[in-house]
Protein backbone atom coordinates (compact mmCIF):
# COMPACT_ATOMS: atom_id res chain seq x y z
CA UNK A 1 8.23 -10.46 71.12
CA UNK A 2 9.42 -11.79 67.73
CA UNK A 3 6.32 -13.35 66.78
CA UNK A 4 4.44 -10.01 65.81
CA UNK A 5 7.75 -7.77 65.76
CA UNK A 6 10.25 -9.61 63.32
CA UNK A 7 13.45 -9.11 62.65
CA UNK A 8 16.01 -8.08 60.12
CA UNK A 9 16.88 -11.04 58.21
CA UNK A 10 20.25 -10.03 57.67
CA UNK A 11 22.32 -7.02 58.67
CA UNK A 12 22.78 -6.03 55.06
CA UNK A 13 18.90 -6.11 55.03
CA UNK A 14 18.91 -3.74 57.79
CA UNK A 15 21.79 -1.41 56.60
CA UNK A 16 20.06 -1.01 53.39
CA UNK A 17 17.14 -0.29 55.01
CA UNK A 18 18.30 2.38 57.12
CA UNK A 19 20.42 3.71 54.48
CA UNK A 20 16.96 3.31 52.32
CA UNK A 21 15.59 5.92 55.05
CA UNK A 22 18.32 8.46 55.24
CA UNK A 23 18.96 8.68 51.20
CA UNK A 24 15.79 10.46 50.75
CA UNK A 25 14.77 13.81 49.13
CA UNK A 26 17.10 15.05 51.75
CA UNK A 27 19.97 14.23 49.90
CA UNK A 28 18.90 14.46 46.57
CA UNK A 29 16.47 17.38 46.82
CA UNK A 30 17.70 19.51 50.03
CA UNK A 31 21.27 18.75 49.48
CA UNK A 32 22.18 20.12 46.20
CA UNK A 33 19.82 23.33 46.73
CA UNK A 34 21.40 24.21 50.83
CA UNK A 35 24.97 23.47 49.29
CA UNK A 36 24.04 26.14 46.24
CA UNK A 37 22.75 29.04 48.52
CA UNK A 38 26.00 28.09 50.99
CA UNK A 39 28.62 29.02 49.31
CA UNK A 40 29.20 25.39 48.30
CA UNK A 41 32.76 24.23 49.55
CA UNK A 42 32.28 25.89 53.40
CA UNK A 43 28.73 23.82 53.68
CA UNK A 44 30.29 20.96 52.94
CA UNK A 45 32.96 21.01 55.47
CA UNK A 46 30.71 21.99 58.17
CA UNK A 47 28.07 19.49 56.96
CA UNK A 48 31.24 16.64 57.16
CA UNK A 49 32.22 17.93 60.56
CA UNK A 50 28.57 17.90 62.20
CA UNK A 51 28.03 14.27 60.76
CA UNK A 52 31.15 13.22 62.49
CA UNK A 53 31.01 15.33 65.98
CA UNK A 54 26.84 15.01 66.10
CA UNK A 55 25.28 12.42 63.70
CA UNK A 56 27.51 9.48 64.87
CA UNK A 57 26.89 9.75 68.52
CA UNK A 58 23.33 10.42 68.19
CA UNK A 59 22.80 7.96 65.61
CA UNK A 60 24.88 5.44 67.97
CA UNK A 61 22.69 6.51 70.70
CA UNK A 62 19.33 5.85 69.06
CA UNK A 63 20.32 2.72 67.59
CA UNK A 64 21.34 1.13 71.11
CA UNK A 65 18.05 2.42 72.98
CA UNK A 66 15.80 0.88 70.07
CA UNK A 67 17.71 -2.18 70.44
CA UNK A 68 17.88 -2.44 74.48
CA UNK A 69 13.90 -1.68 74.42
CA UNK A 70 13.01 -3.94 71.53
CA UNK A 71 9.95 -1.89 71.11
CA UNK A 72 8.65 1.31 69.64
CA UNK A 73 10.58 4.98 69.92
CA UNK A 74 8.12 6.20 72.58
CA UNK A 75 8.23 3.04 75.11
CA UNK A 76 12.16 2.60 74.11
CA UNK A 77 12.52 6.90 75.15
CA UNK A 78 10.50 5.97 78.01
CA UNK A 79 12.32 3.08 78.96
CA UNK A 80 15.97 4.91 79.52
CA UNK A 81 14.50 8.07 80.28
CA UNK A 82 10.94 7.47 81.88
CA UNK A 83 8.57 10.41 82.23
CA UNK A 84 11.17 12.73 80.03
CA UNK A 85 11.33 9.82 77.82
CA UNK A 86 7.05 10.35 76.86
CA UNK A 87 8.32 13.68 75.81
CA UNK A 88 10.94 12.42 73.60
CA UNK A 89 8.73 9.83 72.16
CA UNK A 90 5.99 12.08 71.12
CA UNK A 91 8.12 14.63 69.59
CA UNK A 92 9.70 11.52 67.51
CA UNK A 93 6.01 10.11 66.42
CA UNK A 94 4.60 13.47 65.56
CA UNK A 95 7.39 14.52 63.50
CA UNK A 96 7.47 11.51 61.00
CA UNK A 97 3.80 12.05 61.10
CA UNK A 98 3.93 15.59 59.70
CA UNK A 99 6.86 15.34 57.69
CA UNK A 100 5.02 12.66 55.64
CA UNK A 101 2.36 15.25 55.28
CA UNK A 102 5.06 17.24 52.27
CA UNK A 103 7.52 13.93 51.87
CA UNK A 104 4.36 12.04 49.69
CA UNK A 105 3.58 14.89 47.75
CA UNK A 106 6.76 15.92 46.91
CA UNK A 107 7.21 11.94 45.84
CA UNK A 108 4.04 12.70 43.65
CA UNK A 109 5.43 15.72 42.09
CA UNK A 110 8.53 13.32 41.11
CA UNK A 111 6.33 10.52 39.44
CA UNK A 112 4.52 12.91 37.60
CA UNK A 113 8.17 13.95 36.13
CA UNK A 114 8.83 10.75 35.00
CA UNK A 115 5.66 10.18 33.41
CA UNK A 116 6.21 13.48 31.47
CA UNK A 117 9.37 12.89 30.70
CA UNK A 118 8.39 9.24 29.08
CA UNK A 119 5.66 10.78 27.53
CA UNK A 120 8.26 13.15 25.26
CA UNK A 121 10.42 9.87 25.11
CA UNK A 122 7.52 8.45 22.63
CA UNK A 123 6.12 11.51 21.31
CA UNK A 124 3.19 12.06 23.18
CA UNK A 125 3.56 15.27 24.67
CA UNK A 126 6.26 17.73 23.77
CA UNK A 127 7.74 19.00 27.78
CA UNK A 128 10.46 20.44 26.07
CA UNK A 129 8.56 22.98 24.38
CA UNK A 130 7.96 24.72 28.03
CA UNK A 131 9.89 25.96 30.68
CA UNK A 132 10.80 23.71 33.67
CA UNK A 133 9.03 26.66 35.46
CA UNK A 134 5.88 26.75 33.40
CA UNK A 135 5.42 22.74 33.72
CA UNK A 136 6.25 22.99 37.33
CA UNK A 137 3.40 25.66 37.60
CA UNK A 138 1.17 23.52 36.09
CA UNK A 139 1.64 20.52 38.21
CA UNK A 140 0.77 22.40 41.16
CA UNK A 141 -2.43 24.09 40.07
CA UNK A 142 -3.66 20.71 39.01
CA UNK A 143 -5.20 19.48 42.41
CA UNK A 144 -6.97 16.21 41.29
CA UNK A 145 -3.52 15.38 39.57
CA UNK A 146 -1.76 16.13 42.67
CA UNK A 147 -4.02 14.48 45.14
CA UNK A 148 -4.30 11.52 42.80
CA UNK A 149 -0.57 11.23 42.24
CA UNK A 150 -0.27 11.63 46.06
CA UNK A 151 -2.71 8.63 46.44
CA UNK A 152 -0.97 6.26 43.97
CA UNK A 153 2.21 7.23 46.09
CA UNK A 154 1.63 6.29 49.28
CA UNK A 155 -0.48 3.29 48.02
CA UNK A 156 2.95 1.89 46.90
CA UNK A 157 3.98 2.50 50.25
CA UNK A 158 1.09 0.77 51.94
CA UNK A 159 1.88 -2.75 49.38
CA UNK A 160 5.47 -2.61 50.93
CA UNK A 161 5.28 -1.89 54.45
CA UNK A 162 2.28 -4.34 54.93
CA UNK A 163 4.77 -7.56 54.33
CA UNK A 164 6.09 -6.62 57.45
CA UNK A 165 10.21 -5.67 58.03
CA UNK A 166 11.76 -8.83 56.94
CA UNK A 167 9.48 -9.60 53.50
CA UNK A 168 8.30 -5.98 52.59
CA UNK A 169 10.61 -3.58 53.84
CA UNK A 170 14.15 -5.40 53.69
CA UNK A 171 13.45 -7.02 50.65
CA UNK A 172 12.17 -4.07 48.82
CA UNK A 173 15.43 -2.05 50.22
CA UNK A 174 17.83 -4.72 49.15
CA UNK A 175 16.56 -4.16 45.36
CA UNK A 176 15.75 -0.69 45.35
CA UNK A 177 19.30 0.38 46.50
CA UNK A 178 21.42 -0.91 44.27
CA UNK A 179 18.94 0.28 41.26
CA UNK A 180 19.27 3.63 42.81
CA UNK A 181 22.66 3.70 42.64
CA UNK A 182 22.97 2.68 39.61
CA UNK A 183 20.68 5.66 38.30
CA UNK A 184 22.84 7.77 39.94
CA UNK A 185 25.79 6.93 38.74
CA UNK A 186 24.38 7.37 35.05
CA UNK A 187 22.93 10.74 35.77
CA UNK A 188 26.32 11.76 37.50
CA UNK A 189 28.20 10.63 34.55
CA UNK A 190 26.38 12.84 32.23
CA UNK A 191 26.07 15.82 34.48
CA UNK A 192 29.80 16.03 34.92
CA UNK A 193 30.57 15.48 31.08
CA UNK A 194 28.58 19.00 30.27
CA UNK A 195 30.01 22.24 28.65
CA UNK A 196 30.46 23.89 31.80
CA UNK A 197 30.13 21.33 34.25
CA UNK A 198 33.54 22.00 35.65
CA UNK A 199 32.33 25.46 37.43
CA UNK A 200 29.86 23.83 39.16
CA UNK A 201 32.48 20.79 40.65
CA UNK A 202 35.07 24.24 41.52
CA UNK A 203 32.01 25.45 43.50
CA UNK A 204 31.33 22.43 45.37
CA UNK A 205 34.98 21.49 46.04
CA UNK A 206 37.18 24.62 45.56
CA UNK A 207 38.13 25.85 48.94
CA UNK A 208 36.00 29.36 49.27
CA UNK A 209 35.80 30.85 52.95
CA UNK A 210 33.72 34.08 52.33
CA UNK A 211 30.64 32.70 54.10
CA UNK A 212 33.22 32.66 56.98
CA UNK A 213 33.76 35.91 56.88
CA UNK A 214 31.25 37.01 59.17
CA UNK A 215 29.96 35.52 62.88
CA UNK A 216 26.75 35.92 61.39
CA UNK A 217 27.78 34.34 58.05
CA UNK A 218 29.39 31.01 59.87
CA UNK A 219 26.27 30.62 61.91
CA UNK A 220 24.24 30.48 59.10
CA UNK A 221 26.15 28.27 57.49
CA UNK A 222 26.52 26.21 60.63
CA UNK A 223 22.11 26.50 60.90
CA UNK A 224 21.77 25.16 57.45
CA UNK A 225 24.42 22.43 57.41
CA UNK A 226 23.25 21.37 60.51
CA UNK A 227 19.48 21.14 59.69
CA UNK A 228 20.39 19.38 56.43
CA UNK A 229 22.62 16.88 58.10
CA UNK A 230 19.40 16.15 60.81
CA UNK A 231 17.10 15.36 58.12
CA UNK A 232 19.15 13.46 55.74
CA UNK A 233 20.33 11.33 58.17
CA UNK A 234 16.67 10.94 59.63
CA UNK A 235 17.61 11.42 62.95
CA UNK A 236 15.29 12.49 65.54
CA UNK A 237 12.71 11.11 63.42
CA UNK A 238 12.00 7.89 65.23
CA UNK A 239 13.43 5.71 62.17
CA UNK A 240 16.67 4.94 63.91
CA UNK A 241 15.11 3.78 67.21
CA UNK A 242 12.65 1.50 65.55
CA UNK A 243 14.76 0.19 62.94
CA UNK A 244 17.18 -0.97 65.58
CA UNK A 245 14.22 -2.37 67.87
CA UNK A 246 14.31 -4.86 64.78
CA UNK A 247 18.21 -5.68 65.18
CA UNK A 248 20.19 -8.65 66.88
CA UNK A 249 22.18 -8.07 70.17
CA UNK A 250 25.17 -9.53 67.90
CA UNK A 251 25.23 -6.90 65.52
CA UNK A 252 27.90 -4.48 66.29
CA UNK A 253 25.91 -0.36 66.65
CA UNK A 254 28.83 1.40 66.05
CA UNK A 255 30.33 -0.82 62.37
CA UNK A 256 26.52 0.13 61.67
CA UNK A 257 26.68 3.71 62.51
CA UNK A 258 29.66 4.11 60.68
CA UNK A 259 28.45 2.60 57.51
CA UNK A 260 25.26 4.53 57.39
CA UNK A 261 26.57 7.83 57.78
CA UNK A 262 29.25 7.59 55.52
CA UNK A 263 27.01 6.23 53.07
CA UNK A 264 24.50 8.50 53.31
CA UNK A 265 26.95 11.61 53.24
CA UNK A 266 28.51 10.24 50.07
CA UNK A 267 24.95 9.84 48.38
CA UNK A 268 24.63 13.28 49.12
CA UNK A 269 27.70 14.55 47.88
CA UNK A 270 26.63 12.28 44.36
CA UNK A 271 23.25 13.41 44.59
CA UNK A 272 24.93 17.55 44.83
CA UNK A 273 27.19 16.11 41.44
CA UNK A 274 24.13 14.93 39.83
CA UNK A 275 22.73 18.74 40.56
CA UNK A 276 24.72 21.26 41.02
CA UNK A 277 27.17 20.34 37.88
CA UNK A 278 24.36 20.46 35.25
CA UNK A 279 22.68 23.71 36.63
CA UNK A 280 25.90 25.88 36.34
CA UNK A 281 26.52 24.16 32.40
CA UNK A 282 22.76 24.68 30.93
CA UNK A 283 20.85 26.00 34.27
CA UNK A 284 21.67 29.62 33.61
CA UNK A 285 23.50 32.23 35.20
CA UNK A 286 22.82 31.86 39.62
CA UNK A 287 21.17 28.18 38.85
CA UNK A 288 23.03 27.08 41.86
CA UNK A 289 20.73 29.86 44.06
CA UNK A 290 17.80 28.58 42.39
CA UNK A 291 16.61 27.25 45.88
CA UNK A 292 14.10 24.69 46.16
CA UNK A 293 12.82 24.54 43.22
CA UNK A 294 16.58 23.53 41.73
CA UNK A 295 14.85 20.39 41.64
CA UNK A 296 11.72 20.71 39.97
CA UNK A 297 12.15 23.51 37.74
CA UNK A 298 16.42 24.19 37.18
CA UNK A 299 16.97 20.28 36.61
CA UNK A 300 14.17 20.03 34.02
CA UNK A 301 15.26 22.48 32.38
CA UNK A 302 18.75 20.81 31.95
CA UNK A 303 17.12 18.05 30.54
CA UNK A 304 14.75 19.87 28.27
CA UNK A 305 18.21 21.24 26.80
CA UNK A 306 19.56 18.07 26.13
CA UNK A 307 18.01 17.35 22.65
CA UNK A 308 17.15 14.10 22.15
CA UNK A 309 18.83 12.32 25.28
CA UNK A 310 16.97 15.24 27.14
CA UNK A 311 13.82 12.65 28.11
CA UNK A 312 15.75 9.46 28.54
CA UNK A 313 18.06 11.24 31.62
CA UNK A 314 14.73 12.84 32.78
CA UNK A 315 13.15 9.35 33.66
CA UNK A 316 16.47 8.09 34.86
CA UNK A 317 17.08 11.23 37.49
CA UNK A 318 13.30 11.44 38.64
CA UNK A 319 13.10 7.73 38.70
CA UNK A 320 15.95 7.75 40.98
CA UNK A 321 14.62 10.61 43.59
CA UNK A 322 11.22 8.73 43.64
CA UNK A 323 12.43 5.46 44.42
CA UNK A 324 14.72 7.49 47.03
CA UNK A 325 11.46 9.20 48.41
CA UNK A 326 9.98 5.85 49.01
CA UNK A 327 12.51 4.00 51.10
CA UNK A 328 12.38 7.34 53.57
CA UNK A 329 8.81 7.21 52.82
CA UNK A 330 8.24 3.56 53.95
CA UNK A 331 10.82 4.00 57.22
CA UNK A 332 8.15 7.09 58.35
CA UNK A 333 5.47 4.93 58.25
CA UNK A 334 6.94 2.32 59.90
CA UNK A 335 7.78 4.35 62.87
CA UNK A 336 3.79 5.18 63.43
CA UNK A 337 2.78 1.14 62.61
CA UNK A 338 5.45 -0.21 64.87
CA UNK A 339 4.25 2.44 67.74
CA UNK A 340 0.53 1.24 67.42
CA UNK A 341 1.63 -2.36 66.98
CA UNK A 342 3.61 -2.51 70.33
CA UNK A 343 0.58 -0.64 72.03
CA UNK A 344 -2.06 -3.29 71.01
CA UNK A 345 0.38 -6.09 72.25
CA UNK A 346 0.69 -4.32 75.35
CA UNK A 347 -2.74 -3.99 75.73
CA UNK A 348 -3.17 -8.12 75.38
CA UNK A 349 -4.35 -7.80 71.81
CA UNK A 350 -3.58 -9.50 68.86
CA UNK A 351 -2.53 -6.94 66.08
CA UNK A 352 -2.98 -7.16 61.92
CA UNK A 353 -0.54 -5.50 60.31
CA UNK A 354 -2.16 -4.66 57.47
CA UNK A 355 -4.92 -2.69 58.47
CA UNK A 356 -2.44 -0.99 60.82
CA UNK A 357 -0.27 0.16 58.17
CA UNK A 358 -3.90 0.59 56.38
CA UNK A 359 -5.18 3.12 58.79
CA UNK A 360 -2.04 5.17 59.37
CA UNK A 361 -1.54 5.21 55.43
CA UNK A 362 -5.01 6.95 55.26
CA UNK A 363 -4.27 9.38 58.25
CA UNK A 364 -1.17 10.31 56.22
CA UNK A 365 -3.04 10.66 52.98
CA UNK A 366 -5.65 12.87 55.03
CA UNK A 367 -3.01 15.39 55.91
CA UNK A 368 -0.78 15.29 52.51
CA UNK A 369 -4.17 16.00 50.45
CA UNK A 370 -3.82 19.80 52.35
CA UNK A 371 -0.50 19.54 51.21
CA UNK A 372 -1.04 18.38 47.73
CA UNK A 373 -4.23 20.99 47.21
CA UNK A 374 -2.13 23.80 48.64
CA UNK A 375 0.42 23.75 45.56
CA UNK A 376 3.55 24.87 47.89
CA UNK A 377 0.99 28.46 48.23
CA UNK A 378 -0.47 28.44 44.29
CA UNK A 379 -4.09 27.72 44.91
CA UNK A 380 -5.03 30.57 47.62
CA UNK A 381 -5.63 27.77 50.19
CA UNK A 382 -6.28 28.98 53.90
CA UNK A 383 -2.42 28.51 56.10
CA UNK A 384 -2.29 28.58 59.82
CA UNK A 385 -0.71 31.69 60.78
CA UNK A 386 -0.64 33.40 57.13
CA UNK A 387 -1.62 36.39 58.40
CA UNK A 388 2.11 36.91 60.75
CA UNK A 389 4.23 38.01 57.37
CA UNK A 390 6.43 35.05 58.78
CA UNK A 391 7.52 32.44 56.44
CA UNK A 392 6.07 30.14 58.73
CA UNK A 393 2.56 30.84 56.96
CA UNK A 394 3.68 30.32 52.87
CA UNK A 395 2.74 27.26 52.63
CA UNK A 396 0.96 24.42 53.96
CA UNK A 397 4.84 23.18 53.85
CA UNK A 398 6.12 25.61 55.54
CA UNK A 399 3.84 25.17 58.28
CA UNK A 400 4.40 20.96 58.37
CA UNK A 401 8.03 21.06 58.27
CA UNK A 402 8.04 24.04 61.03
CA UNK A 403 6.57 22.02 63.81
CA UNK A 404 8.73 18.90 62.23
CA UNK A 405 12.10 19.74 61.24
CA UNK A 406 11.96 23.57 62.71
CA UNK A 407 11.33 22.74 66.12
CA UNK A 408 10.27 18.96 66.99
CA UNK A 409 13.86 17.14 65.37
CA UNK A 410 16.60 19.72 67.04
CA UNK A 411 14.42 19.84 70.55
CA UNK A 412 14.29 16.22 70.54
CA UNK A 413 17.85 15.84 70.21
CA UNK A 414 18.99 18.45 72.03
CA UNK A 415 16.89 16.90 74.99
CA UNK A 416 18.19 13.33 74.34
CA UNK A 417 21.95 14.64 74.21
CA UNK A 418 21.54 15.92 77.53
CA UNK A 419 19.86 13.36 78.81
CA UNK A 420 21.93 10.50 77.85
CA UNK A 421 24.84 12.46 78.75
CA UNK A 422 24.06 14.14 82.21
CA UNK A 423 21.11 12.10 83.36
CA UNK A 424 21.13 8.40 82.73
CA UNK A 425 25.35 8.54 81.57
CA UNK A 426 26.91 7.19 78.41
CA UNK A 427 27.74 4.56 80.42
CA UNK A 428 24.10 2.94 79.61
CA UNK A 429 24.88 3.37 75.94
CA UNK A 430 28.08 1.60 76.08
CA UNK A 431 26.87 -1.86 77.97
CA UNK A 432 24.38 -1.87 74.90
CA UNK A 433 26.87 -1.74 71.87
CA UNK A 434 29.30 -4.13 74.05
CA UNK A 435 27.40 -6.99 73.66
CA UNK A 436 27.76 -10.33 71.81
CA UNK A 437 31.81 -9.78 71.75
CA UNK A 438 31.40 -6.18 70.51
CA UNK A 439 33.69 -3.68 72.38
CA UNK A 440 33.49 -0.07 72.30
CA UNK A 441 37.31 0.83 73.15
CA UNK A 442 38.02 3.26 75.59
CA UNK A 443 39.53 5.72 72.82
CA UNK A 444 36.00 5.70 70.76
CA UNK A 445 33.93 5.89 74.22
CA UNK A 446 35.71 8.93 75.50
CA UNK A 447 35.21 9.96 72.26
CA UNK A 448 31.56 9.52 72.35
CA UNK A 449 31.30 10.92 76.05
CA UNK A 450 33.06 14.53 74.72
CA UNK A 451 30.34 14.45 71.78
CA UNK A 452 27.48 13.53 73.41
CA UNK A 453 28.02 15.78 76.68
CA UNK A 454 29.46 18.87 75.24
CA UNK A 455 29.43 18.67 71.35
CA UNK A 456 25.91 17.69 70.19
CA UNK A 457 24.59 19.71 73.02
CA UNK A 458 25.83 22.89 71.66
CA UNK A 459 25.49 22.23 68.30
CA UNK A 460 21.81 21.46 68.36
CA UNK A 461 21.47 24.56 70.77
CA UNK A 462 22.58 26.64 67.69
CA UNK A 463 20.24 24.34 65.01
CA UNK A 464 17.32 25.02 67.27
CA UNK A 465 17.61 28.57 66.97
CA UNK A 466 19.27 29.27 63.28
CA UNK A 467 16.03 26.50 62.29
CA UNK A 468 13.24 28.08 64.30
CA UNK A 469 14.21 31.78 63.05
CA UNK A 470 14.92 30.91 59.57
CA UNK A 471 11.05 29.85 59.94
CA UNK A 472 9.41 32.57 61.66
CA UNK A 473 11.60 34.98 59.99
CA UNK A 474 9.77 37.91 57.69
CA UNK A 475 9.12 36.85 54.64
């Protein structure tokens, strides 16, 4: 197995890794923006208390079935859960599949930032003579720059992935990381030093229970939160499966589960301080309801008001959320080569890596250049269902990210939760993460058992429906 698989080369290698893959725009883009048009303070504490009652036992649980297969999401689904397990694994191939489709371009649309931002560092072109909402308009009726941006973005992620897990994708991780981090830190420092900035940390982390108010308001809340917390800790995406197909029986899953989401939730937390901070001191009045384009367009604009300094914290931030786009980036991909790779082994075949990740690259540029023409809706391109009124139709987006993280993450999880805790038993995940002298104690299992039986269950019941009529909603 380990002579065309690999493995991590150390468990550090992997964590960053699989940190790598859940600090992603996620964080850093859908974070700060959800947080904003939640009320702030009463996201957060749901967002906390879903990581702990749902992400941890389903992250648990995918980690131990990609390590007890050893192989790829859909033969380690069908190996615990056999013909219901095909299901699973095809929901969690064709969702990192589509979700690349937006994740590249909006990548591009962040190295195009820090190109214009360095070109106003030396005086070549003056960005903060515009609006962040007249430069963001401009970047996405400029096809050719968006397609070829998109290109040079996922060719980055082709010349990592192809060194395989051990020289492309852990070494790349175990340098990228701490960079990012650092960035962050700088950018956080700034944010919070602002005329103003204070507001913005009262609204994050002043106590404020008027969404709560309502039934309607706390299942909203609960919708959002909950959908954020799926994608930004990639679950449901296939990534946690196949990254631990790639990990040693010694390891222990849940010291591991642990450590990713609590990093992951604090680099979101940062990444909302890097955000939300600046926006209330120079974004303007309601910055913090600026949606998704808080980003693109709110951020810049912070920077564009920062005089001199404006540029240099431009590259820094935008830097930061590209490098974080491409260690998510790099973990989708992965999950498609690692499918096909398993597949041709299987098949008595002798697989090469690189034009694997080659071919899948160019399926995922095929779909992304719809994405990257489209302009999020600018350039009067032709969407599936635009004709509904739904939201569904905006965008070629929209109508990625529907299928993805509407309706193919929170299905496949809700499926697995039941499955794992009706069908095959928790039982099956506990032999796996008591291996090599790792215990899982009775308190934590029973623990585990309530979550994964009852808890995740529900919850993803209630994501599945606040995600799929937030999309089909009018718009």
């Amino acid at each position: 197995m380990e002579h065309h698989r690999g493995q991590w080369g150390s468990n550090i290698g992997f964590l960053m890794a699989t940190v790598g893959a859940a600090v992603g725009l996620g964080n850093i883009w859908g974070f700060p923006y959800k947080m904003g048009a939640s009320g702030g303070f009463p996201f957060l504490i749901i967002y906390i208390a879903l990581a702990v009652l749902v992400g941890f036992p389903i992250m648990l649980t995918e980690l131990a079935i990609g390590r007890k297969s050893g192989k790829s999401v859909l033969v380690s689904y069908q190996n615990v859960a056999g013909g219901m397990g095909t299901f699973l694994g095809f929901l969690a191939i064709i969702s990192p599949l589509l979700i690349l489709s937006f994740y590249t371009v909006l990548g591009a649309y962040c190295i195009q930032y820090v190109c214009l931002n360095f070109a106003e560092l030396i005086g070549v072109f003056s960005l903060s003579s515009i609006s962040g909402a007249q430069s963001f308009t401009d970047m996405l009726s400029n096809q050719p720059l968006a397609i070829g941006s998109t290109v040079f973005f996922i060719a980055i992620c082709y010349l990592i992935i192809r060194g395989g897990i051990k020289d492309g994708i852990e070494k790349f991780n175990k340098i990228g990381m701490p960079a990012l981090a650092i960035m962050l830190l700088i950018v956080i420092i700034r944010a919070v030093t602002l005329p103003g900035a204070f507001e913005g940390l009262k609204f994050m982390f002043s106590p404020n229970w008027e969404p709560f108010s309502s039934v309607q308001g706390f299942l909203k809340v609960l919708s959002t939160a909950g959908g954020q917390m799926f994608f930004s800790l990639s679950l449901a995406m296939g990534i946690t499966v196949t990254y631990g197909s790639y990990l040693s029986k010694k390891e222990s899953l849940v010291k591991n589960s642990l450590i990713i989401i609590i990093s992951d939730t604090c680099v979101a937390i940062m990444a909302g301080l890097a955000v939300l901070p600046a926006a209330f001191a120079l974004g303007g009045e309601g910055a913090e309801l600026s949606g998704p384009k808080l980003l693109f367009i709110t951020m810049q604009d912070v920077f564009n008001s920062m005089g001199a300094f404006g540029p240099i914290f431009g590259i820094l931030f935008f830097l930061f959320v590209t490098l974080a786009a491409i260690t998510s980036a790099i973990a989708l991909v992965e999950v498609l080569v690692t499918f096909v790779i398993d597949h041709q082994v299987a098949k008595g075949r002798s697989p090469k890596r690189s034009r694997i990740v080659a071919i899948a690259c160019l399926i995922v540029l095929a779909e992304a250049v719809l994405v990257a023409a489209d302009g999020l809706g600018s350039n009067g391109l032709w969407i599936p269902f635009q004709d509904t009124g739904m939201t569904l139709g905006g965008t070629w987006l929209d109508f990625m990210d529907f299928i993805s993280e509407g309706v193919a993450m929170p299905l496949g999880a809700l499926v697995m939760s039941i499955l794992v805790g009706w069908v095959i038993g928790p039982k099956v995940i506990r032999s796996e993460v008591s291996l090599e002298g790792n215990t899982m104690k009775d308190g934590l299992y029973s623990f585990f058992s309530i979550c994964i039986r009852f808890v995740a269950p529900v919850a993803m019941a209630f994501i599945l429906y606040g995600q799929v009529t937030t999309f089909i909603s009018p718009a």
